[in-house]
N, C-alpha and C. Protein backbone atom coordinates (compact mmCIF):
# COMPACT_ATOMS: atom_id res chain seq x y z
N UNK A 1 102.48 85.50 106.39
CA UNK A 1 101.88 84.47 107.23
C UNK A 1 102.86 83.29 107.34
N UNK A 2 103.35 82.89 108.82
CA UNK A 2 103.87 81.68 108.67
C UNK A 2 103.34 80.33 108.79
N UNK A 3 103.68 79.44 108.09
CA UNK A 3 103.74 78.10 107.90
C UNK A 3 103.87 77.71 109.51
N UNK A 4 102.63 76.63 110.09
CA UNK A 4 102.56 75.76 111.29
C UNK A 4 102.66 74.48 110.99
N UNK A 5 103.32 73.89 111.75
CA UNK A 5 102.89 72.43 111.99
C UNK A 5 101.46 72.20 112.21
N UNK A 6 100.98 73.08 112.56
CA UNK A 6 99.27 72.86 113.36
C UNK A 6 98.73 73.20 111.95
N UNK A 7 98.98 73.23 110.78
CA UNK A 7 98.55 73.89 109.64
C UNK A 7 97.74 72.89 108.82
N UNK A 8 96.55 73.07 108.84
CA UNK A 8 95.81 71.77 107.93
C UNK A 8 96.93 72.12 106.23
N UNK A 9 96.84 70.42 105.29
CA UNK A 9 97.31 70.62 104.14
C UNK A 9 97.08 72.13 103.33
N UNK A 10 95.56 71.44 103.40
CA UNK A 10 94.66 72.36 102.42
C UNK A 10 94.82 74.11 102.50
N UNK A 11 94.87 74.14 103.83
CA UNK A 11 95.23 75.78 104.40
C UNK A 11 96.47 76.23 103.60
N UNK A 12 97.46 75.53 104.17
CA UNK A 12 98.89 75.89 103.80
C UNK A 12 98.68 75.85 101.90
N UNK A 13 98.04 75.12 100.99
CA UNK A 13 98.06 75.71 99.91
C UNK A 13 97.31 76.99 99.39
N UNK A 14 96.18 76.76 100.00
CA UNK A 14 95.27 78.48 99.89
C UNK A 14 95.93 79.42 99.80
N UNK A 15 97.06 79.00 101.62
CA UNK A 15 97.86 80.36 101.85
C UNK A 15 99.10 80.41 100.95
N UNK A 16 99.31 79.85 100.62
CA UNK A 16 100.56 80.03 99.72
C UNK A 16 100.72 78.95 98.38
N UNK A 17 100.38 79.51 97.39
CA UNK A 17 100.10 78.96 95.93
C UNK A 17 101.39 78.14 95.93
N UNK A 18 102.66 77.90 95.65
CA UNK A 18 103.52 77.20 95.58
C UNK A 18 103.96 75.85 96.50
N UNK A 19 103.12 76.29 97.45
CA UNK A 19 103.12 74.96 98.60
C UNK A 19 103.08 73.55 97.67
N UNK A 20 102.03 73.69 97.32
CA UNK A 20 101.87 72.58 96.23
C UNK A 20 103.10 71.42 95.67
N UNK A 21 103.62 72.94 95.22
CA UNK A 21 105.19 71.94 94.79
C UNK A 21 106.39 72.07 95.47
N UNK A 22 106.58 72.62 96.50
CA UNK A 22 106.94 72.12 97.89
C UNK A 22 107.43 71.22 98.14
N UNK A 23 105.71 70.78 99.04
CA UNK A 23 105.39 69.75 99.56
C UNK A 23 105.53 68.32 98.13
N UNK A 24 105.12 68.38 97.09
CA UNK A 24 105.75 67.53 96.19
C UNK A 24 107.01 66.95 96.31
N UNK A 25 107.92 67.97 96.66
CA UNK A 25 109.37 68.19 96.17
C UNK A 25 109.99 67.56 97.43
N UNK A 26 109.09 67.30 98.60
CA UNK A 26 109.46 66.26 99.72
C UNK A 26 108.89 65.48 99.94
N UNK A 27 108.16 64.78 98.91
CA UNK A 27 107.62 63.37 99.13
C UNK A 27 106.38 63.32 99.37
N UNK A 28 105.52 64.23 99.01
CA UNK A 28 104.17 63.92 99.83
C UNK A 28 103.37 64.77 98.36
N UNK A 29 103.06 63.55 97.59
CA UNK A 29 101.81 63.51 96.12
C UNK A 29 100.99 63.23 96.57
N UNK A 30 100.53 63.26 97.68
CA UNK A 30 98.66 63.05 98.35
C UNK A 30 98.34 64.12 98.35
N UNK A 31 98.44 65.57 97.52
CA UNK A 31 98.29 66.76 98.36
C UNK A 31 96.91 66.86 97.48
N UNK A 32 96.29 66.05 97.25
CA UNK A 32 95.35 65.96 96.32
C UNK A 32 93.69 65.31 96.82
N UNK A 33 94.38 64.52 97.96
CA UNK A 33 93.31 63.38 98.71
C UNK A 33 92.41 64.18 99.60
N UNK A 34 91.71 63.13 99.82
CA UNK A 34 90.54 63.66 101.10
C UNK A 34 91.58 63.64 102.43
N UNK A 35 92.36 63.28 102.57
CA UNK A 35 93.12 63.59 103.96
C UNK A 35 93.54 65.02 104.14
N UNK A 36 93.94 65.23 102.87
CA UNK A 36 94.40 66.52 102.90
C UNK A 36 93.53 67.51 103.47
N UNK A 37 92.12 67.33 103.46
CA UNK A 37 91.17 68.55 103.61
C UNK A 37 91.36 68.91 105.45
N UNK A 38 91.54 67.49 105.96
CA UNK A 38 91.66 67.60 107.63
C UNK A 38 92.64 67.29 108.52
N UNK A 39 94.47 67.05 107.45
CA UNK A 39 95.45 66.26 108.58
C UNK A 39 96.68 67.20 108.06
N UNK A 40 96.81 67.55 108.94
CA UNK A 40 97.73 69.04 109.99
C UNK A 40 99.17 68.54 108.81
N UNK A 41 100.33 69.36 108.79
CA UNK A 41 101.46 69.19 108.41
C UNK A 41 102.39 68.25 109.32
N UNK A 42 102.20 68.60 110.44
CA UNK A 42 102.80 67.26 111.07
C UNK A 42 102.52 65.49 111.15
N UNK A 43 101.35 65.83 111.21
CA UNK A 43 100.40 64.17 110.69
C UNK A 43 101.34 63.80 109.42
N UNK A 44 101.05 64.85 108.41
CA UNK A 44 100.95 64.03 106.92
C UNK A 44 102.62 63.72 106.93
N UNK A 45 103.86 64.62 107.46
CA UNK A 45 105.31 64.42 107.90
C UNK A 45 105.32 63.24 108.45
N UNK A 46 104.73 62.52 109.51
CA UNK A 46 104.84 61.66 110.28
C UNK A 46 104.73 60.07 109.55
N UNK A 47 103.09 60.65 108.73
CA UNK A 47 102.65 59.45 107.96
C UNK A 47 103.98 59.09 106.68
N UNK A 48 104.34 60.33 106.01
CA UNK A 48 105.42 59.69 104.76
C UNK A 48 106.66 59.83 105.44
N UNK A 49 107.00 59.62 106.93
CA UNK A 49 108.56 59.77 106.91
C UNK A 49 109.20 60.87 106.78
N UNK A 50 108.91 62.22 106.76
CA UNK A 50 109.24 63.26 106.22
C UNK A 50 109.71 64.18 107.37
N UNK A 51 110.92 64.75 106.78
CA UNK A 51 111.35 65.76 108.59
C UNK A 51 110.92 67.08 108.09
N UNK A 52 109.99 66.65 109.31
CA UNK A 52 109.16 68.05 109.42
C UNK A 52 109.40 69.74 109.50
N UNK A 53 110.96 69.94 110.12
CA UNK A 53 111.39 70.89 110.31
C UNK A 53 112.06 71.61 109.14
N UNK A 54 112.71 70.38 107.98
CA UNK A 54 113.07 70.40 106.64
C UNK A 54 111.61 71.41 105.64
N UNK A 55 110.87 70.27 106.23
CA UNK A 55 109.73 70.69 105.35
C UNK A 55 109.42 72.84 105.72
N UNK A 56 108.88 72.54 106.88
CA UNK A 56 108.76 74.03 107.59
C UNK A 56 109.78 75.27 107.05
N UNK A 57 110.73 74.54 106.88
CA UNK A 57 111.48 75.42 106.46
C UNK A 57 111.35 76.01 104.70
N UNK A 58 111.76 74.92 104.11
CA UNK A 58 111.30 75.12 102.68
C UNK A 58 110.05 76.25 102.45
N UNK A 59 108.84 75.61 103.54
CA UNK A 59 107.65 76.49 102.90
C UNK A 59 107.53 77.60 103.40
N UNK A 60 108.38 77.91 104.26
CA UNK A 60 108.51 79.54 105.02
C UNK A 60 109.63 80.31 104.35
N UNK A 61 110.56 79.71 102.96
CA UNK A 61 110.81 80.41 102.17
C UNK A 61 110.37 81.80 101.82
C-alpha cells in the first residue's frame, strides 16, 4: 500500500507500524494529538514546515 498525501495521520500508522518513527524522525511529535485522528499528511507537512515529498518518500520505504 502506498503512502498519500491525501492520507489521514492516523491511517498511515495503522497502515504501516513504523510510520510512527518516521514521521518523528521529521519533526512532527504530534503524532499523538487529536489532529492527528482528521489532518491529511500534507496539512500536518504544511503546519511543521516539513517537505512533504522528503517525508513521502521515507514512508514509502
Amino acid at each position: 500500500m502506498a503512502i498519500t498525501k491525501d492520507m489521514i495521520i492516523h491511517e498511515v500508522i495503522q497502515a504501516k507500524p513504523d510510520a510512527a518513527e518516521i514521521l518523528m524522525s521529521h519533526g512532527m511529535g504530534c503524532i499523538g494529538c487529536p489532529g492527528s485522528q482528521m489532518e491529511t499528511l500534507e496539512e500536518a507537512a504544511a503546519v511543521h514546515g516539513m517537505n512533504l515529498d522528503h517525508l513521502l518518500e521515507a514512508l514509502n520505504k
